[in-house]
C-alpha atoms as a PDB file:
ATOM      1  CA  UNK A   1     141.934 110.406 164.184  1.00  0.00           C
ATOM      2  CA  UNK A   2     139.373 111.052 161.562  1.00  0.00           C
ATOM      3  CA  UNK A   3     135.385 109.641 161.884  1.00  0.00           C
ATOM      4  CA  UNK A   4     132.970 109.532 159.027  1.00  0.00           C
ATOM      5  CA  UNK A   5     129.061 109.646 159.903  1.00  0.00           C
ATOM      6  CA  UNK A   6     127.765 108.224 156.805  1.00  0.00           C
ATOM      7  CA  UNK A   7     124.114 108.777 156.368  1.00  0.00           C
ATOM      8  CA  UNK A   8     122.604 106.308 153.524  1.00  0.00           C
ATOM      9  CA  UNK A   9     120.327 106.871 150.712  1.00  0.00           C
ATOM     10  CA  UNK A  10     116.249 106.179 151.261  1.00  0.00           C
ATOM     11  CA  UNK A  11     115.505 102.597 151.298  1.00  0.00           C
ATOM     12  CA  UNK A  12     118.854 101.237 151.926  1.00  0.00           C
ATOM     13  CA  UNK A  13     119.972 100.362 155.105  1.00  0.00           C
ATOM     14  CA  UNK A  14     123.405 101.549 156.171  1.00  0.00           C
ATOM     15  CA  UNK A  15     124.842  98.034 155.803  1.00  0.00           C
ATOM     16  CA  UNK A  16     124.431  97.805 152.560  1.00  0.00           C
ATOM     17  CA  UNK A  17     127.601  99.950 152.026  1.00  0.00           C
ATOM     18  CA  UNK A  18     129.878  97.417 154.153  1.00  0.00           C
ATOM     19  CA  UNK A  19     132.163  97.452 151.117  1.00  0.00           C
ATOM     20  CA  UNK A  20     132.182 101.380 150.672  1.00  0.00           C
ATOM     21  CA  UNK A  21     132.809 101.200 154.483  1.00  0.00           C
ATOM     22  CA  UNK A  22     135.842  98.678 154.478  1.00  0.00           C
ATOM     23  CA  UNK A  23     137.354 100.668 151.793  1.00  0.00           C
ATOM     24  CA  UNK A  24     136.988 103.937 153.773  1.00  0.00           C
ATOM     25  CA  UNK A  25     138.531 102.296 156.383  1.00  0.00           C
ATOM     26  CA  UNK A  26     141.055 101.039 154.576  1.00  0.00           C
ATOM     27  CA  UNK A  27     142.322 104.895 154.229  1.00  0.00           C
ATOM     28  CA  UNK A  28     142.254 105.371 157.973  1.00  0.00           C
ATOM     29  CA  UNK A  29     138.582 106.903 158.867  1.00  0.00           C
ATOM     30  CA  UNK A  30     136.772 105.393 162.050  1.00  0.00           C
ATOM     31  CA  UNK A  31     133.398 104.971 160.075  1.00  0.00           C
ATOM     32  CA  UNK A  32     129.403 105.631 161.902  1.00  0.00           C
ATOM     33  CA  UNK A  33     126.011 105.271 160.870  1.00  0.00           C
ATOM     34  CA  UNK A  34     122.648 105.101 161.936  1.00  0.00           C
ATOM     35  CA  UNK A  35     121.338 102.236 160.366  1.00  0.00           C
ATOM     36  CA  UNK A  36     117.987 102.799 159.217  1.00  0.00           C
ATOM     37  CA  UNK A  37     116.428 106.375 159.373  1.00  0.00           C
ATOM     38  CA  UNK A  38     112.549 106.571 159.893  1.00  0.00           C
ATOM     39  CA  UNK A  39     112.208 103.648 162.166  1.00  0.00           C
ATOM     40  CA  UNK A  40     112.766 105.015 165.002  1.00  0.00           C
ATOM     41  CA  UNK A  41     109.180 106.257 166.399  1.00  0.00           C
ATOM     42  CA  UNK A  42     111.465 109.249 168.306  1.00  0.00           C
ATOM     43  CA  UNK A  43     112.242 110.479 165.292  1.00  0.00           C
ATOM     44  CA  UNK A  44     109.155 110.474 162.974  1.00  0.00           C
ATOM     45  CA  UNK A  45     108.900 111.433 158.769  1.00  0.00           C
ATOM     46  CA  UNK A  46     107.499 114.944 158.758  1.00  0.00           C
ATOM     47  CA  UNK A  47     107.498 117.257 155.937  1.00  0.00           C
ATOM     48  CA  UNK A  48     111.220 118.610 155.400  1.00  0.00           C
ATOM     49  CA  UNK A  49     112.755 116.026 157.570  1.00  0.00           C
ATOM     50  CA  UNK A  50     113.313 118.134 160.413  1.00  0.00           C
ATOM     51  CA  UNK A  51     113.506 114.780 163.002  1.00  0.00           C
ATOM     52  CA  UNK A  52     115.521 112.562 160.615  1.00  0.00           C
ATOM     53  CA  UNK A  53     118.185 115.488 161.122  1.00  0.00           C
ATOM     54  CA  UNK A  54     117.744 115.077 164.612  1.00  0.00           C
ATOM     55  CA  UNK A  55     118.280 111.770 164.948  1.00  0.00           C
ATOM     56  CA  UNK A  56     121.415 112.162 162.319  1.00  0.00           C
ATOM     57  CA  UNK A  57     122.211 114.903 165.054  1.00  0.00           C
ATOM     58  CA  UNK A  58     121.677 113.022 168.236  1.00  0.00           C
ATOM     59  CA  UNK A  59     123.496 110.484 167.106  1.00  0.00           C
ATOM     60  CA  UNK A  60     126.887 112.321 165.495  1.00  0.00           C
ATOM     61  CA  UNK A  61     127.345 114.806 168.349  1.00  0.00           C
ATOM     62  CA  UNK A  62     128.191 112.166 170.860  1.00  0.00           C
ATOM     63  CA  UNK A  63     131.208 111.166 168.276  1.00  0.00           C
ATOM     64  CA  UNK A  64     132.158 114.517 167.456  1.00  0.00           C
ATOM     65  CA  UNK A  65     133.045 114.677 171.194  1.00  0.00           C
ATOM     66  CA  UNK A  66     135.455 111.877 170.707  1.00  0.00           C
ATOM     67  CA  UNK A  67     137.220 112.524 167.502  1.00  0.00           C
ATOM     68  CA  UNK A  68     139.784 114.635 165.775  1.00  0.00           C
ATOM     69  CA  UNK A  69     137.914 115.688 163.122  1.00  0.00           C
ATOM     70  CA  UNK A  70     134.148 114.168 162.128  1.00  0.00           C
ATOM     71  CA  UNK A  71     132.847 114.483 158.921  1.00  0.00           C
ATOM     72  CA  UNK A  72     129.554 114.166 157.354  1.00  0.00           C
ATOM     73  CA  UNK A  73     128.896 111.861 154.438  1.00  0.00           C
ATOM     74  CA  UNK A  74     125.775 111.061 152.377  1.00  0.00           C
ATOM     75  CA  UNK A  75     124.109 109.316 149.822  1.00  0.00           C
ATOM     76  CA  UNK A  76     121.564 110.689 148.531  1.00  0.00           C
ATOM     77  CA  UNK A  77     119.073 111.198 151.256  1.00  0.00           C
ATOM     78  CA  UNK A  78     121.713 110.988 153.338  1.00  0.00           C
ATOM     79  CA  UNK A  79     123.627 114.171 152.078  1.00  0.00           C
ATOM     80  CA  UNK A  80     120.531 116.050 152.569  1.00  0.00           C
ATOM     81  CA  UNK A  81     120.435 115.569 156.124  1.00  0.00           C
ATOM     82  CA  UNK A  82     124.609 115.701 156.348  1.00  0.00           C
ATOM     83  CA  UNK A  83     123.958 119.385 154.886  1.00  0.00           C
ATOM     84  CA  UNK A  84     121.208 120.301 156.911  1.00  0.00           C
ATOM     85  CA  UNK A  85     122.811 118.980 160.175  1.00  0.00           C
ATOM     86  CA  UNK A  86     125.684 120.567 159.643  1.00  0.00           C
ATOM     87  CA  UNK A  87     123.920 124.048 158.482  1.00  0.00           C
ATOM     88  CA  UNK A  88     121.856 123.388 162.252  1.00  0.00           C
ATOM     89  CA  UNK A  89     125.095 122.485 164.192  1.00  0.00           C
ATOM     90  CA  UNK A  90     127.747 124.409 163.297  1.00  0.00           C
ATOM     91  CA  UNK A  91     130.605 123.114 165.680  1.00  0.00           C
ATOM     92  CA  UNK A  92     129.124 119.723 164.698  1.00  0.00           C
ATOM     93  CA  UNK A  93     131.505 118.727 161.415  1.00  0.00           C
ATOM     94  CA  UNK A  94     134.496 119.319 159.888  1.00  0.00           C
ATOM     95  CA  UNK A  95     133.005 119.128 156.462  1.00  0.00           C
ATOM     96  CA  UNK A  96     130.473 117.493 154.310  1.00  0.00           C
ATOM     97  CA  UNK A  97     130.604 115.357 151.270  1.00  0.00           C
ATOM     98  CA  UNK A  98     127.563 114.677 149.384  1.00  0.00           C
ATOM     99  CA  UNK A  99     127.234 111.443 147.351  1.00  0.00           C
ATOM    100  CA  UNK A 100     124.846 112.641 144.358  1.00  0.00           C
ATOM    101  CA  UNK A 101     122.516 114.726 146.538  1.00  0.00           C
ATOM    102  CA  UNK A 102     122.089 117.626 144.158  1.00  0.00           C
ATOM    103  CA  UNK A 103     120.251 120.444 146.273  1.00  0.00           C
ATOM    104  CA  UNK A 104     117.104 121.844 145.367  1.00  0.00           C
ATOM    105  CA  UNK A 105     116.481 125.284 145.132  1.00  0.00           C
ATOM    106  CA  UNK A 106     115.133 128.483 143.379  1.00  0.00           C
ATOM    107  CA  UNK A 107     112.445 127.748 140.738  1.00  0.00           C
ATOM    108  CA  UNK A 108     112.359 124.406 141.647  1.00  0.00           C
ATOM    109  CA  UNK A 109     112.165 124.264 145.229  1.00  0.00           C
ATOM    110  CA  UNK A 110     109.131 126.870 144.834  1.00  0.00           C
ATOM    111  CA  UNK A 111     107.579 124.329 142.004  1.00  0.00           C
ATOM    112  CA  UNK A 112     107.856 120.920 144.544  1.00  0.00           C
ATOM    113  CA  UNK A 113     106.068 122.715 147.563  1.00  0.00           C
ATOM    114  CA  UNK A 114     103.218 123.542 145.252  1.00  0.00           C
ATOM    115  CA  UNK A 115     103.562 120.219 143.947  1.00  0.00           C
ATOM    116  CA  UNK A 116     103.691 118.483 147.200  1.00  0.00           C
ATOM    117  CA  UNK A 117     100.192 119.883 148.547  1.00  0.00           C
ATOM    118  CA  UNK A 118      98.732 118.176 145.650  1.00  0.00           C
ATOM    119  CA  UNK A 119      98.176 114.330 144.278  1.00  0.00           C
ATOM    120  CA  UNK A 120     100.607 114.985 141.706  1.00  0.00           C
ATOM    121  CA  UNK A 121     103.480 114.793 143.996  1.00  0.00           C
ATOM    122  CA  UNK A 122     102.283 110.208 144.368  1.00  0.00           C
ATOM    123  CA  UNK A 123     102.840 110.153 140.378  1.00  0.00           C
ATOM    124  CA  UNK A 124     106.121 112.848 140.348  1.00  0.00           C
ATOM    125  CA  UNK A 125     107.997 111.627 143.335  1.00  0.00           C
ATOM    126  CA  UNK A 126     110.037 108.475 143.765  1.00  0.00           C
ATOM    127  CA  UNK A 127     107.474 107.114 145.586  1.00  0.00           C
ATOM    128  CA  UNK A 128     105.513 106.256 142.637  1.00  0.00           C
ATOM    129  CA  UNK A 129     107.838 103.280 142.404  1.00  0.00           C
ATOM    130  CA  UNK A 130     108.222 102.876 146.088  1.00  0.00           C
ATOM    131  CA  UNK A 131     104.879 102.176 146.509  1.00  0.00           C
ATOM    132  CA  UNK A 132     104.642  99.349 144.140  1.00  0.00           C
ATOM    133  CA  UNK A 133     107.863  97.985 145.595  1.00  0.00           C
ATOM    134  CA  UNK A 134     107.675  94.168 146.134  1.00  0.00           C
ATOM    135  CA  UNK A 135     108.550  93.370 149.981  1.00  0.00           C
ATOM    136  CA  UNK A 136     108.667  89.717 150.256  1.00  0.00           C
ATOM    137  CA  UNK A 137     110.189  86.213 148.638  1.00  0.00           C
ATOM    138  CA  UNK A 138     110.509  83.340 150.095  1.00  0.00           C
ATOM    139  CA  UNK A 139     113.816  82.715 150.885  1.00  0.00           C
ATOM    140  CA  UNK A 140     117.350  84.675 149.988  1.00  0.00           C
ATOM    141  CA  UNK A 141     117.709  83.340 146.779  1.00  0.00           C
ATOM    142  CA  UNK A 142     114.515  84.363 145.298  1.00  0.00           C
ATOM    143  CA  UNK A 143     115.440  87.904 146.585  1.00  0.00           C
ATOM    144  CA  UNK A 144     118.816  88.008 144.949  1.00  0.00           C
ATOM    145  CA  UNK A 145     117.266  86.452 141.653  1.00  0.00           C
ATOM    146  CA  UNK A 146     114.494  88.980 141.904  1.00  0.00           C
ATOM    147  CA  UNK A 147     117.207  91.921 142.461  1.00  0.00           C
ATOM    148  CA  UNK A 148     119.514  90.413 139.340  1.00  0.00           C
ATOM    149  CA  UNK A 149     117.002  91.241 136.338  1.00  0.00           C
ATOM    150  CA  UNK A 150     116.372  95.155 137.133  1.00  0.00           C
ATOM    151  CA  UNK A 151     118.743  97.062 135.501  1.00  0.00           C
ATOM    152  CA  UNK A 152     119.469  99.328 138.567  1.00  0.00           C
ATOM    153  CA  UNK A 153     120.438  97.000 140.859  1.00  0.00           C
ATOM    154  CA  UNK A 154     122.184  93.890 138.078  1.00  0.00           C
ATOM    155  CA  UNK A 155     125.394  96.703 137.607  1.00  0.00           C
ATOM    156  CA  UNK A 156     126.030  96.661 141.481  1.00  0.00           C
ATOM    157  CA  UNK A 157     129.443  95.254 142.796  1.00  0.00           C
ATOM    158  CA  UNK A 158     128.612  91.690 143.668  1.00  0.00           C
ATOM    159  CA  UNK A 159     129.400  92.064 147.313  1.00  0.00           C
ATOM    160  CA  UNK A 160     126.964  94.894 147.605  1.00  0.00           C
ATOM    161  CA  UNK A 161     124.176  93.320 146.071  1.00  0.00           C
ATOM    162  CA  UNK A 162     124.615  90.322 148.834  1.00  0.00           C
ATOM    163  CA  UNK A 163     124.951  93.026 151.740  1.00  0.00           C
ATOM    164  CA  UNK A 164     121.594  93.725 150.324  1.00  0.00           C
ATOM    165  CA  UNK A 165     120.035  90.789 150.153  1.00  0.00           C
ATOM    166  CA  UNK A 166     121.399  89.886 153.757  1.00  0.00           C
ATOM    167  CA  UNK A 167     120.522  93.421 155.185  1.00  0.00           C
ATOM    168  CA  UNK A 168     118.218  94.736 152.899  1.00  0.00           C
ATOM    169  CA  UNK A 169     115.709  92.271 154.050  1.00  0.00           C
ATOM    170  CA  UNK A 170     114.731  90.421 157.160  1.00  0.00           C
ATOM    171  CA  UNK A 171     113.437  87.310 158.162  1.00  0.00           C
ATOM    172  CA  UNK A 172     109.481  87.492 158.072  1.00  0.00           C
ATOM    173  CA  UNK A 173     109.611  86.268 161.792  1.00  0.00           C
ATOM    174  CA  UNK A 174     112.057  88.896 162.934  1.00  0.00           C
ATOM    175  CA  UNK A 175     110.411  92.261 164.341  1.00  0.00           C
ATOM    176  CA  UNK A 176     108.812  94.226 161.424  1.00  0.00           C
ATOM    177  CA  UNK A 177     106.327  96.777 160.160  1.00  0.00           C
ATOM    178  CA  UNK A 178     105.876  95.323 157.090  1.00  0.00           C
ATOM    179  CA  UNK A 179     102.835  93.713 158.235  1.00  0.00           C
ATOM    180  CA  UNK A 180     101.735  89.937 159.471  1.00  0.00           C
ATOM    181  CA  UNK A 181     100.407  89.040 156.356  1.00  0.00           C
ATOM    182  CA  UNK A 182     103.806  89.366 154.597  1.00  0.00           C
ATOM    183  CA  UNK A 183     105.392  87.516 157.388  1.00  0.00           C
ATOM    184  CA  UNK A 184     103.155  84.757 156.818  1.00  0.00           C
ATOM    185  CA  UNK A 185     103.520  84.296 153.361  1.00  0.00           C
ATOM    186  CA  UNK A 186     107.021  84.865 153.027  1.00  0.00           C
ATOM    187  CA  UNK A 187     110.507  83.958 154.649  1.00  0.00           C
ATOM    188  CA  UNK A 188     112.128  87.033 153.764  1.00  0.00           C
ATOM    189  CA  UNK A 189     110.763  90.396 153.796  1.00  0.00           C
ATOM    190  CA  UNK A 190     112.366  94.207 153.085  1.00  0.00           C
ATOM    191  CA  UNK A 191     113.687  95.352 156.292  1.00  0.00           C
ATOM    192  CA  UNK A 192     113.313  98.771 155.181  1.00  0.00           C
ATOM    193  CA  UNK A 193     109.659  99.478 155.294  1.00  0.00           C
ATOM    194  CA  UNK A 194     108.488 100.584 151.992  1.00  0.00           C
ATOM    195  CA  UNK A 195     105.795 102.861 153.530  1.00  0.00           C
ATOM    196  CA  UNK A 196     108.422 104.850 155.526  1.00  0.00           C
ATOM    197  CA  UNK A 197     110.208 105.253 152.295  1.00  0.00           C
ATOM    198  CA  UNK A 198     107.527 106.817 150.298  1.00  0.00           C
ATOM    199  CA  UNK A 199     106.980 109.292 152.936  1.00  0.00           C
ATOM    200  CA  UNK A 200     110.589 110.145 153.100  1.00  0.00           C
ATOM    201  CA  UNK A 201     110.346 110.464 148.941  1.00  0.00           C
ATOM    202  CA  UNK A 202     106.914 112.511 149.646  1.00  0.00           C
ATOM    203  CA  UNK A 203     108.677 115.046 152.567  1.00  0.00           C
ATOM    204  CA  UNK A 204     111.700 115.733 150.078  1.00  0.00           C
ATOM    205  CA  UNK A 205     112.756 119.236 151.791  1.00  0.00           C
ATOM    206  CA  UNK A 206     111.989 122.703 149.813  1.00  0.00           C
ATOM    207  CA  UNK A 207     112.959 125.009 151.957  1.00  0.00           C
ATOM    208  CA  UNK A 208     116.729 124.981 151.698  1.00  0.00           C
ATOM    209  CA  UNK A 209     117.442 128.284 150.201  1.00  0.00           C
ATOM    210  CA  UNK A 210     115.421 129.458 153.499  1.00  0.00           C
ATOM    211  CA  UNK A 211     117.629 126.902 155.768  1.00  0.00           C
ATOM    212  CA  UNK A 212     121.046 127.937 154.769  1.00  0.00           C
ATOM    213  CA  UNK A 213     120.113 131.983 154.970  1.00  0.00           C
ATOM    214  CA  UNK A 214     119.125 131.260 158.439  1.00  0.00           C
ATOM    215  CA  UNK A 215     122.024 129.122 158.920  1.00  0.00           C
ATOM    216  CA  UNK A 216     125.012 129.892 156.629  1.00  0.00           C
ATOM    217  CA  UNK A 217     127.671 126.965 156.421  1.00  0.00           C
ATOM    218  CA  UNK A 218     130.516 127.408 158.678  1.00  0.00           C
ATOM    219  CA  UNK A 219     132.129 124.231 157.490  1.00  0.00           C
ATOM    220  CA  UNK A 220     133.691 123.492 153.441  1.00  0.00           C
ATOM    221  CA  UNK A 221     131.147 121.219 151.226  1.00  0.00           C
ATOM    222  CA  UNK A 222     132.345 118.941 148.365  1.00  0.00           C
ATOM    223  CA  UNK A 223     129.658 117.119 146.183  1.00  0.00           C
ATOM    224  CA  UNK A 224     130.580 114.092 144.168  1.00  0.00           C
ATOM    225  CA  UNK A 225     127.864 113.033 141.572  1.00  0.00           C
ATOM    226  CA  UNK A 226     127.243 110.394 139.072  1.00  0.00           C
ATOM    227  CA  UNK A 227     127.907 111.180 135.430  1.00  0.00           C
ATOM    228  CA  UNK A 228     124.984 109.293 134.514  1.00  0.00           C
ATOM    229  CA  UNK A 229     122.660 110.064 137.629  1.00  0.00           C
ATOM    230  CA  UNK A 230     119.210 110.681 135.822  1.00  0.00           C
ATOM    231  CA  UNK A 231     118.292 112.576 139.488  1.00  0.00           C
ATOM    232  CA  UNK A 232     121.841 115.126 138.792  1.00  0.00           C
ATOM    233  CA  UNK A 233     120.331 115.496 135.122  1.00  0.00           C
ATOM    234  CA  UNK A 234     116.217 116.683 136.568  1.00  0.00           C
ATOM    235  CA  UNK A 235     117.450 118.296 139.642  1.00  0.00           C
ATOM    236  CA  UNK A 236     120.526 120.375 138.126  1.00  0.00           C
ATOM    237  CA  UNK A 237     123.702 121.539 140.129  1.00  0.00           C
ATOM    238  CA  UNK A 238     122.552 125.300 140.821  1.00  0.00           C
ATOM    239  CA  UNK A 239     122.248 125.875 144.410  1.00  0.00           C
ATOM    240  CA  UNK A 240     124.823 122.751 144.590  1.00  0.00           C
ATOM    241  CA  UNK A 241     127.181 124.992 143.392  1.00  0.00           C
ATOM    242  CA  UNK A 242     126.241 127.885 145.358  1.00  0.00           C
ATOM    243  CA  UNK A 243     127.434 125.657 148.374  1.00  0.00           C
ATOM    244  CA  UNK A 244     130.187 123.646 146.911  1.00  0.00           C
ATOM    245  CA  UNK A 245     131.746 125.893 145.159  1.00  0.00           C
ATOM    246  CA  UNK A 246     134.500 124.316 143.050  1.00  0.00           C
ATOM    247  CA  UNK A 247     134.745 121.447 145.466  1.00  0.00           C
ATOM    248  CA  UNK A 248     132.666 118.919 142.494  1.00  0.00           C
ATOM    249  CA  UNK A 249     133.406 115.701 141.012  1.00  0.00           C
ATOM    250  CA  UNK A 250     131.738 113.318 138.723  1.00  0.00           C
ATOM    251  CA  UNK A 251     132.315 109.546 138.915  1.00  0.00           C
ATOM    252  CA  UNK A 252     131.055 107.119 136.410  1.00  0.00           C
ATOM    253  CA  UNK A 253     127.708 105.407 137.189  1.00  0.00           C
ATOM    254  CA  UNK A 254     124.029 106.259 137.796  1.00  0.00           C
ATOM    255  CA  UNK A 255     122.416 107.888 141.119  1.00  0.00           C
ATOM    256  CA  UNK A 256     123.838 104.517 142.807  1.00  0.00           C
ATOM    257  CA  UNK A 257     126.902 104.616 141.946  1.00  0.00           C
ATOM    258  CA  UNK A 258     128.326 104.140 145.732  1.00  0.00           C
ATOM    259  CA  UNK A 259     126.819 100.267 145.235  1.00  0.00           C
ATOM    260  CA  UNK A 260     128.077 100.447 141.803  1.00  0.00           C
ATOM    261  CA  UNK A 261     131.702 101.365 142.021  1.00  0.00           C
ATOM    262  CA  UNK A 262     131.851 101.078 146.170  1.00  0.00           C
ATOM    263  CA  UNK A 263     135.883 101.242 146.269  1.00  0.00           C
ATOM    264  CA  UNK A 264     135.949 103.747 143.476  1.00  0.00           C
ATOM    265  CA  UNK A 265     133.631 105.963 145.302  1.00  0.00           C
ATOM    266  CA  UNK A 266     135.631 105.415 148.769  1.00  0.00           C
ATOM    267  CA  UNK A 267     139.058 107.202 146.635  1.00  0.00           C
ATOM    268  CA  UNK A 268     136.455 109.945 145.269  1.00  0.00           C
ATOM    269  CA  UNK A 269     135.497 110.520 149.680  1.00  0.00           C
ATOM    270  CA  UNK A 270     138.949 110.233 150.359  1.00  0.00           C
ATOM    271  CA  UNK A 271     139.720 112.968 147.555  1.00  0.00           C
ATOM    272  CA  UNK A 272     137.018 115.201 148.690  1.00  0.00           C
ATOM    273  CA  UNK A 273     137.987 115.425 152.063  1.00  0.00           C
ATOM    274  CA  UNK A 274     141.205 116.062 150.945  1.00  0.00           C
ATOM    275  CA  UNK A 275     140.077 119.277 149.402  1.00  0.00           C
ATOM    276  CA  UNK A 276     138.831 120.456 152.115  1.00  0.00           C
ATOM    277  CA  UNK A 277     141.384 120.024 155.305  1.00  0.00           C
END
């Protein structure tokens, strides 16, 4: 038996990929996930993520235990901390496939630590948008209407787009850090708090040339990216390469292209971990 620990992109909780996940089953993988990393006081957003890996760590290593084989999948985010987990734990997974989480390294790395010591990093990072994310409607409608006109989010598959609205937000009486002033004013509120979001944008790792020296890779990686991921195009596949080797693919669709094309991107896992065992 084969398990999958998927690890999802920042600001979307894990359920959100219920139709990558049902697809992925569908080929005969036992599928995991944490369900909302930086939430979890435990496991706090410092610079370079070192606790989100330990909670993705903590949390896989009971499963490894139980399983054939256990591999690592991400989005985004999520393939960061697949890597680095994996990189920390060597016994830990069988491989890793990374869902447009082009690595960054070299000249670039060296350019975002500068960068993130500075004020520069609020207008450069993702959080500049993340920030200014709204976080509450007043019922699920007015979320899914509100979702429907931005471009990112109108080509999603249908399904995922309602996993989103149902998951991606709460009810404003339900448990949440978004405040008790958004509770009040609204019925529905984003379950994934947008401050812990920026900070994950703000802590984006630069010190994975350093990581993997220290720790070289004793398991295969494959990387599957969108062909029209604006993040692949700034970030580059240089050090992506260095760790995937041949092991790429490109799949129609933007940086979100799991939400996008969920069951096309469940045949492009399946094929990836194919290449590698």
């Amino acid at each position: 038996m084969d398990s999958i620990v998927f690890s999802h992109g920042n600001g979307f909780p894990a359920s959100t990929y219920r139709v990558l996940f049902e697809a992925l089953q569908a080929r005969g993988f036992v599928l995991h996930a944490v369900e909302k990393f930086g939430h979890d006081p435990a496991y706090p957003v410092t610079d370079n993520w070192p606790h989100l890996v330990r909670q993705l760590t903590d949390f896989a290593q009971p499963i490894a235990a139980q399983t054939d084989r256990l591999w690592l999948v991400g989005h985004s985010l999520g393939g960061f901390l697949s890597l680095m987990a994996a990189a920390q734990q060597p016994t830990l997974a069988a491989g890793v496939v990374l869902l447009d989480s082009p690595l960054v390294g070299g000249w670039r790395a060296r350019t975002l630590q500068v960068v993130k010591r500075t004020p520069l990093m609020q207008r450069v990072s993702p959080s500049a948008v993340s920030r200014r994310r709204r976080k509450a409607w007043k019922d699920r409608d007015a979320v899914l209407q509100h979702f429907r006109t931005k471009p990112a989010f109108a080509v999603w598959d249908p399904r995922v787009l309602a996993d989103y609205v149902e998951h991606g937000t709460t009810d404003a009486d339900e448990p949440s850090s978004q405040g008790q002033a958004a509770a009040e004013a609204s019925a529905r509120i984003l379950s994934f708090d947008r401050d812990v979001e920026t900070r994950i944008y703000d802590a984006l790792p630069h010190q994975l040339d350093r990581l993997f020296k220290r720790h070289p890779l004793q398991c295969p990686v494959a990387f599957v990216g969108g062909r029209q991921s604006a993040e692949l195009r700034r970030t580059g596949l240089t050090l992506t390469r260095r760790i995937a080797g041949d092991r790429i693919a490109m799949i129609d669709g933007s940086h979100l292209f799991p939400m996008e094309r969920p069951e096309a991107t469940a045949e492009a896992v399946g094929a990836a971990i194919g290449s590698m065992g």
